[in-house]
N, C-alpha and C. Protein backbone atom coordinates (compact mmCIF):
# COMPACT_ATOMS: atom_id res chain seq x y z
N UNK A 1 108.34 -174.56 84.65
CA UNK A 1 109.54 -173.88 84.21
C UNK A 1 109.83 -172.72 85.16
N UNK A 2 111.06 -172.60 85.84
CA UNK A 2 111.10 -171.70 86.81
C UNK A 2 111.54 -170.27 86.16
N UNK A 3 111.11 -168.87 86.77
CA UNK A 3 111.33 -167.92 86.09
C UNK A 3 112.61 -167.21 85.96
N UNK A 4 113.44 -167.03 85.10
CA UNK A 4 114.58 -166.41 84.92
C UNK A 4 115.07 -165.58 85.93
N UNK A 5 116.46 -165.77 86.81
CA UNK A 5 116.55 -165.33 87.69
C UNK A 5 116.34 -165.47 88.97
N UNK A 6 115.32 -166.32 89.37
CA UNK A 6 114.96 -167.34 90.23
C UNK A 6 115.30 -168.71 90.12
N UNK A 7 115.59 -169.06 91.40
CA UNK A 7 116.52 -170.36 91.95
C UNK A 7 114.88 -171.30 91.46
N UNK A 8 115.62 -172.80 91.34
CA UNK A 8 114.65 -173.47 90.95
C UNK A 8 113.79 -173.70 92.32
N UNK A 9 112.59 -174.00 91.61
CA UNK A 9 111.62 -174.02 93.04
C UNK A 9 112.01 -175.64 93.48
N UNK A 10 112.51 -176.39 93.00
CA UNK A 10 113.25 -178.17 93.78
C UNK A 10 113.97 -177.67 94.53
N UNK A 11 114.29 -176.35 94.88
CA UNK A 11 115.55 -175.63 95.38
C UNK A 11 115.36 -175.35 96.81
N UNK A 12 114.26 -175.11 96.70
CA UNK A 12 114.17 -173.89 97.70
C UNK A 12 112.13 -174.48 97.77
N UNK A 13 111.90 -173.60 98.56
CA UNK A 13 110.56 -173.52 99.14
C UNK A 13 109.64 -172.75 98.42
N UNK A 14 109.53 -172.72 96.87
CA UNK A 14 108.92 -171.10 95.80
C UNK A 14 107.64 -172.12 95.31
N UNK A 15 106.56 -171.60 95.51
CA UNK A 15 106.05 -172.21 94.83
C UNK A 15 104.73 -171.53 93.92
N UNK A 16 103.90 -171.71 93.77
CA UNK A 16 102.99 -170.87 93.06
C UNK A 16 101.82 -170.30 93.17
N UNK A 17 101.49 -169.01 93.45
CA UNK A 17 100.33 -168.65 94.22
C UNK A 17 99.42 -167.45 93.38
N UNK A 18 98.54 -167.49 93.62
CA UNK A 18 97.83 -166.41 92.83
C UNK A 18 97.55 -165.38 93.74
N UNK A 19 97.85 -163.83 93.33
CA UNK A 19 97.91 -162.96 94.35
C UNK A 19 96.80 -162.00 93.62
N UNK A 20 95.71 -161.62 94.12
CA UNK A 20 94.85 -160.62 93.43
C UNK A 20 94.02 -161.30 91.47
N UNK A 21 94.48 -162.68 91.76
CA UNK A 21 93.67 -163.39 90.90
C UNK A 21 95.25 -163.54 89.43
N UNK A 22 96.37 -163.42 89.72
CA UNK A 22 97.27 -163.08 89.01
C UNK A 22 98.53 -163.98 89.42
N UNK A 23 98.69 -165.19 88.25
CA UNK A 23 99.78 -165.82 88.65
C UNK A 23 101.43 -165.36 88.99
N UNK A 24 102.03 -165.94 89.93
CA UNK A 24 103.02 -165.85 90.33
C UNK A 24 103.94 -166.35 91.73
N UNK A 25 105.23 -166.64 91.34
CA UNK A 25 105.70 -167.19 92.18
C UNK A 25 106.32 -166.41 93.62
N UNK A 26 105.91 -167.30 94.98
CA UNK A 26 106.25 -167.01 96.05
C UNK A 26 107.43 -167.97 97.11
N UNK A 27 107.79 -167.43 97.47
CA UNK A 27 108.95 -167.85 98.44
C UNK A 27 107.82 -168.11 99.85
N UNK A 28 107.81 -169.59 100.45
CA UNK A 28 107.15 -169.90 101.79
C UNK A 28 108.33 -169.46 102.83
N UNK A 29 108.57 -168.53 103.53
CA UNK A 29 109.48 -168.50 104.65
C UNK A 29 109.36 -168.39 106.07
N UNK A 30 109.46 -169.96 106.50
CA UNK A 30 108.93 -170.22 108.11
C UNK A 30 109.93 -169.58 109.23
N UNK A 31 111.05 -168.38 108.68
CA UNK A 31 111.15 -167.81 109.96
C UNK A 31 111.14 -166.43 109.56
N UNK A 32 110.22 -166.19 108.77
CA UNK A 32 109.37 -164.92 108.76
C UNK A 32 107.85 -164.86 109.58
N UNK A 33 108.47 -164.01 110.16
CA UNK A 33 106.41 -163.26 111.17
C UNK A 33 105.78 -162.88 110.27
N UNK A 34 106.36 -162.20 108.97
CA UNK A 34 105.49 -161.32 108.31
C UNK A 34 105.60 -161.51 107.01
N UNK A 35 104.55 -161.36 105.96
CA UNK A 35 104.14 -161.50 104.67
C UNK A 35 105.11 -159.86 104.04
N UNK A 36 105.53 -160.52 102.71
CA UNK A 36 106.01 -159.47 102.12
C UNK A 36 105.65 -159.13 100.54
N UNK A 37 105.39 -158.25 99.59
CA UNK A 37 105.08 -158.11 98.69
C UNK A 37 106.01 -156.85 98.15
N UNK A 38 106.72 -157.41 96.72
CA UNK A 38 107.66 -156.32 96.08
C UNK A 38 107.14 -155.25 95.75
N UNK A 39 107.35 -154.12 96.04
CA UNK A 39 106.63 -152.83 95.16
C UNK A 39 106.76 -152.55 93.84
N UNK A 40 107.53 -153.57 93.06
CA UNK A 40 107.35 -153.49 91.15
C UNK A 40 106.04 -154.27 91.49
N UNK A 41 106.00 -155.38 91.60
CA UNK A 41 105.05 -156.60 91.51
C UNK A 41 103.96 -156.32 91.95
N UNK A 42 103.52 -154.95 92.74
CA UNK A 42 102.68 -154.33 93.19
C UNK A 42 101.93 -153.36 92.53
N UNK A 43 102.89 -152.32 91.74
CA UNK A 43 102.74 -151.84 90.69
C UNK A 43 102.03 -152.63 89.86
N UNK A 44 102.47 -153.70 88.84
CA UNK A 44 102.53 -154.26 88.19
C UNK A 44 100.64 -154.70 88.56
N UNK A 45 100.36 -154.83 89.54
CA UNK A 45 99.45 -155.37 89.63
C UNK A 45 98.13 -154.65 89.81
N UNK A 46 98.49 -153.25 89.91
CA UNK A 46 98.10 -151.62 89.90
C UNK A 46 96.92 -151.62 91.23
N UNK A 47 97.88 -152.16 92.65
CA UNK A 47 97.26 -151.41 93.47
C UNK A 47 97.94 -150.72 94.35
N UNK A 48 97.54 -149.78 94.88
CA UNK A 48 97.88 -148.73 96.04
C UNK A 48 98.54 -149.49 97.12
N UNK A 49 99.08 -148.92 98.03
CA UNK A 49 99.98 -149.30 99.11
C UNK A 49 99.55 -148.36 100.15
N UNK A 50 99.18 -148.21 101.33
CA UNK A 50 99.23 -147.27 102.53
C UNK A 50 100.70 -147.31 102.66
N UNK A 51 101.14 -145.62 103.13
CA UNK A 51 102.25 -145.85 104.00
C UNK A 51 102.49 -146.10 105.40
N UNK A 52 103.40 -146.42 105.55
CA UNK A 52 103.27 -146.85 107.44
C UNK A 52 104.05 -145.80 108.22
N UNK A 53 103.14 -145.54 109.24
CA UNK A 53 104.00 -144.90 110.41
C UNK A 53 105.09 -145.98 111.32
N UNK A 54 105.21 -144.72 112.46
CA UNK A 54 106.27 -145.27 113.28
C UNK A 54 106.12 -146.29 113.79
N UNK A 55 105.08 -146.92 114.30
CA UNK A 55 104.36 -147.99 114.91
C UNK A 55 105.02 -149.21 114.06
N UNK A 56 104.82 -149.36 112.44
CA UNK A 56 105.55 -150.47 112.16
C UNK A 56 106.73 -150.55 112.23
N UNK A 57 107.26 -151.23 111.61
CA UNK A 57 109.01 -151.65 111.32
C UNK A 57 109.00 -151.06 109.99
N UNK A 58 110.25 -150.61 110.06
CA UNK A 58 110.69 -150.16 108.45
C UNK A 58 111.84 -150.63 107.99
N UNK A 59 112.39 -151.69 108.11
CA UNK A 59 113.17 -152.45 107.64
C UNK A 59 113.55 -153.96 108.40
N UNK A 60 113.38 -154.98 108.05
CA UNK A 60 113.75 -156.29 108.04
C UNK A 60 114.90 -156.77 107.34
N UNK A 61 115.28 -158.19 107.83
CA UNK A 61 116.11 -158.94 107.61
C UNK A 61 115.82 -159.82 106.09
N UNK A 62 116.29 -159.60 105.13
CA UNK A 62 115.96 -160.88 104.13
C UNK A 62 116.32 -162.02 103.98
N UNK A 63 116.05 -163.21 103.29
CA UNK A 63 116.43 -164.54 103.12
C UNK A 63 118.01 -164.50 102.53
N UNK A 64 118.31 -163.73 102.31
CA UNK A 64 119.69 -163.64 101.51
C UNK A 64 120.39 -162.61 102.48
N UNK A 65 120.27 -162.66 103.78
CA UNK A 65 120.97 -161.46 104.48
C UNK A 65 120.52 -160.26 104.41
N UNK A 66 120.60 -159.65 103.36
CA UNK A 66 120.13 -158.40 103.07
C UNK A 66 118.83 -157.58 103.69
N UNK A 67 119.34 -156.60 104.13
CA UNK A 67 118.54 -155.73 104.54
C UNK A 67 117.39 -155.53 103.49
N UNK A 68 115.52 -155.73 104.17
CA UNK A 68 114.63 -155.35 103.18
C UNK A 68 114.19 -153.44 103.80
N UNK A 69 113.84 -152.76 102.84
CA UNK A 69 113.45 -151.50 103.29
C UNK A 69 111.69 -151.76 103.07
N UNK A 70 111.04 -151.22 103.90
CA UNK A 70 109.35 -151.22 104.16
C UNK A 70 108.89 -150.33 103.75
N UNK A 71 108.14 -150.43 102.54
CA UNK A 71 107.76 -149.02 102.66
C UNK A 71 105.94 -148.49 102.41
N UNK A 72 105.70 -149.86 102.86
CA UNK A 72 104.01 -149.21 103.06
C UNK A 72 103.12 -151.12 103.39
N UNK A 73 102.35 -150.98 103.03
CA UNK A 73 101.78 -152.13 103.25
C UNK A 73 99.79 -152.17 102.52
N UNK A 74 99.92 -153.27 101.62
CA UNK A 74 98.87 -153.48 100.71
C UNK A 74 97.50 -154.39 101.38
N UNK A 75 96.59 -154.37 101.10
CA UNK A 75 95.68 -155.31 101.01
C UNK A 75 95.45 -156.11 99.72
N UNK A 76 95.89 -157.67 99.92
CA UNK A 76 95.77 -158.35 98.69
C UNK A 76 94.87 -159.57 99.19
N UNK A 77 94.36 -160.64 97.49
CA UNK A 77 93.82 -161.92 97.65
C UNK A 77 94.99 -162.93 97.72
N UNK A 78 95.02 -163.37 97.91
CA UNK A 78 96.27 -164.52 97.78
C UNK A 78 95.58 -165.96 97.93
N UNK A 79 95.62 -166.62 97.07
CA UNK A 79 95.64 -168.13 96.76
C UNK A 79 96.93 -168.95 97.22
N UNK A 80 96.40 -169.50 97.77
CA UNK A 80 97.30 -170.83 97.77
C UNK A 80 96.82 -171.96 97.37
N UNK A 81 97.03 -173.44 96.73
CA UNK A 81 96.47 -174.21 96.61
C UNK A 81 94.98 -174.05 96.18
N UNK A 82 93.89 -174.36 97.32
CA UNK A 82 92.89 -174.45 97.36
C UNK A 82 92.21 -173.45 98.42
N UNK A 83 93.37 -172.58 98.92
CA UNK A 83 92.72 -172.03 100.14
C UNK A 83 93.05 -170.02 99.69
N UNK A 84 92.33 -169.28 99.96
CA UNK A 84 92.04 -167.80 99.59
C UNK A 84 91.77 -167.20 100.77
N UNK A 85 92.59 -165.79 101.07
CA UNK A 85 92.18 -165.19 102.06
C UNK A 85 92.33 -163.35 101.39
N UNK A 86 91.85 -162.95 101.93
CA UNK A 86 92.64 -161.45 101.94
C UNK A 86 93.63 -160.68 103.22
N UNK A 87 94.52 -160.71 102.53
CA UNK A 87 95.40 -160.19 103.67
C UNK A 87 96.28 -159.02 103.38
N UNK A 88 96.99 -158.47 104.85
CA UNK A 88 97.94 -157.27 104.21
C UNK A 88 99.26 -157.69 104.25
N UNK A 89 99.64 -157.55 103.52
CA UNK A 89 101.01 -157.71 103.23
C UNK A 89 102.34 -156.45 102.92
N UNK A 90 102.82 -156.73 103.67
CA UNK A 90 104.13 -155.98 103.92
C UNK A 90 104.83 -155.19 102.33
N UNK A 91 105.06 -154.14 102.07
CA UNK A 91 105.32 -153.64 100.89
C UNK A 91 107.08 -153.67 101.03
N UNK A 92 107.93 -154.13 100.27
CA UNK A 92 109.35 -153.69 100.07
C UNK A 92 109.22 -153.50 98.88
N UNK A 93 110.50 -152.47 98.87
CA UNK A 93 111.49 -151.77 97.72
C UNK A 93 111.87 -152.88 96.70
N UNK A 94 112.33 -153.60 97.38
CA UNK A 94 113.20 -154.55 95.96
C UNK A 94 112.95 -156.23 97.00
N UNK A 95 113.23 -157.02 96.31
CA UNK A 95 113.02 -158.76 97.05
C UNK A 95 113.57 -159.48 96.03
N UNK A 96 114.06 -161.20 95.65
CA UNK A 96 114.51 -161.67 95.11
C UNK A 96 113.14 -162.42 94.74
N UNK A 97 112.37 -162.15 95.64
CA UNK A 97 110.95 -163.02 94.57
C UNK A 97 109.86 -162.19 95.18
N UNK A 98 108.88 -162.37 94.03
CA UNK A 98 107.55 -161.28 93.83
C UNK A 98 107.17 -160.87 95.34
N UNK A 99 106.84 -162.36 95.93
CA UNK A 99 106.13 -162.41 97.32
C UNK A 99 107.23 -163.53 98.17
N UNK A 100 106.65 -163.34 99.69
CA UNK A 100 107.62 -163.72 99.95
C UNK A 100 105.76 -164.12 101.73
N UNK A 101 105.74 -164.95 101.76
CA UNK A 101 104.90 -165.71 102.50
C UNK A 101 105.94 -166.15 104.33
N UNK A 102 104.66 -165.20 105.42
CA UNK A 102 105.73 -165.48 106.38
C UNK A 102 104.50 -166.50 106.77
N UNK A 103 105.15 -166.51 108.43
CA UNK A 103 104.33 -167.58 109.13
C UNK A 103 102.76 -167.10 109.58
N UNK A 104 102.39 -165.40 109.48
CA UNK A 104 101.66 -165.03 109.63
C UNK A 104 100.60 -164.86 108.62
N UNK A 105 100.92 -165.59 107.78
CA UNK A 105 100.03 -165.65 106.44
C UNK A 105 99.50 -167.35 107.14
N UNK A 106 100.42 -168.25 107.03
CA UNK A 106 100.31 -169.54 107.15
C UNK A 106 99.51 -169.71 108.70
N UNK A 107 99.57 -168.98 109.48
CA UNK A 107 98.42 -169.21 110.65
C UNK A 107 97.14 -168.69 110.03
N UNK A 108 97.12 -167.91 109.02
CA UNK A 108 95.96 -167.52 108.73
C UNK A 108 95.02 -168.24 107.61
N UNK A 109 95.91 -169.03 107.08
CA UNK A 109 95.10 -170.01 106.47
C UNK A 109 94.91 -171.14 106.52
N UNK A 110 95.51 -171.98 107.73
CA UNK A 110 95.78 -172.97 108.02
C UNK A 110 96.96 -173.85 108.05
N UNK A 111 96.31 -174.99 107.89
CA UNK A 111 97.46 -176.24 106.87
C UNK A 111 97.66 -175.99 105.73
N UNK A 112 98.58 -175.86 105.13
CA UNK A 112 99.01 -176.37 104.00
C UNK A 112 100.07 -176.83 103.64
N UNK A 113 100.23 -177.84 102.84
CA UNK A 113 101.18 -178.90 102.98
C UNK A 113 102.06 -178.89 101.67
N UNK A 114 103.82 -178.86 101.87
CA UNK A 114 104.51 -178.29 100.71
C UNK A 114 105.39 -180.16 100.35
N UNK A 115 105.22 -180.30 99.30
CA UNK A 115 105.76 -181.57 98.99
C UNK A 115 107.45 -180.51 98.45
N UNK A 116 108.62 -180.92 98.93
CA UNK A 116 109.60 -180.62 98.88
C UNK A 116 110.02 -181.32 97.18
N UNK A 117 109.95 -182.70 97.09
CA UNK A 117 110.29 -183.22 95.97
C UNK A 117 110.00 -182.94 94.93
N UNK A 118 109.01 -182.61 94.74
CA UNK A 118 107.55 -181.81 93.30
C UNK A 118 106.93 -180.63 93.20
N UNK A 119 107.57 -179.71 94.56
CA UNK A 119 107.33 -178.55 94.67
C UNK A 119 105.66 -178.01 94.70
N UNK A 120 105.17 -179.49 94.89
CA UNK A 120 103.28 -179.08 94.93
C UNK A 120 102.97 -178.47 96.71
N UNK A 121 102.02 -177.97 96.28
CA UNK A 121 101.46 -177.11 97.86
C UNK A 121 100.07 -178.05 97.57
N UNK A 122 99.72 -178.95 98.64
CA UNK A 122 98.23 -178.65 98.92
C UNK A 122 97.53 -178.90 99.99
């Protein structure tokens, strides 16, 4: 059942990942460099964020056009499928879904394989 407010995952590329041992849905986006994580959903999940200096970027492009604002960056677990890493992930202000998975997550854990029709990852 897809979550209120979110496009169906047959839709789009969302599929379901456990972040810090805590279900929820993520957006796979292969022309993202970089992993992103909402700062409610961060909250929500009650951990800290470093803030970032000048060295990073403080604002990106989103899937919907929209400008994302940066505003720190977390260390999380993230599940996919069958595969677990810890990684940091990019903190924004606001996003249209919890997490948002770039290509720099996906070199870091390998293969994983998204069935478009059934929305399964494995």
């Amino acid at each position: 059942m897809p979550t209120p407010g979110l496009p169906s995952r047959h839709s789009t590329s969302v599929v379901t990942v456990y972040v810090n041992y805590r279900r929820m849905l993520a957006l796979i986006d292969t022309c993202s460099d970089a992993t992103f994580i909402c700062s409610k959903t961060l909250s929500e999940l009650g951990v800290p964020h470093s803030e970032l200096n000048s060295a990073h970027f403080t604002q990106t492009g989103g899937v919907s056009g929209q400008a994302l604002k940066v505003c720190g960056a977390a260390k999380l677990h993230i599940q996919v499928a069958l595969k677990a890493v810890d990684f940091l992930a990019y903190v924004v202000e606001t996003s249209v879904y919890p997490v948002i998975l770039g290509t720099d997550f996906m070199r870091c854990v390998g293969t994983v394989a998204f069935n478009y029709e059934t929305g399964r990852v494995f």
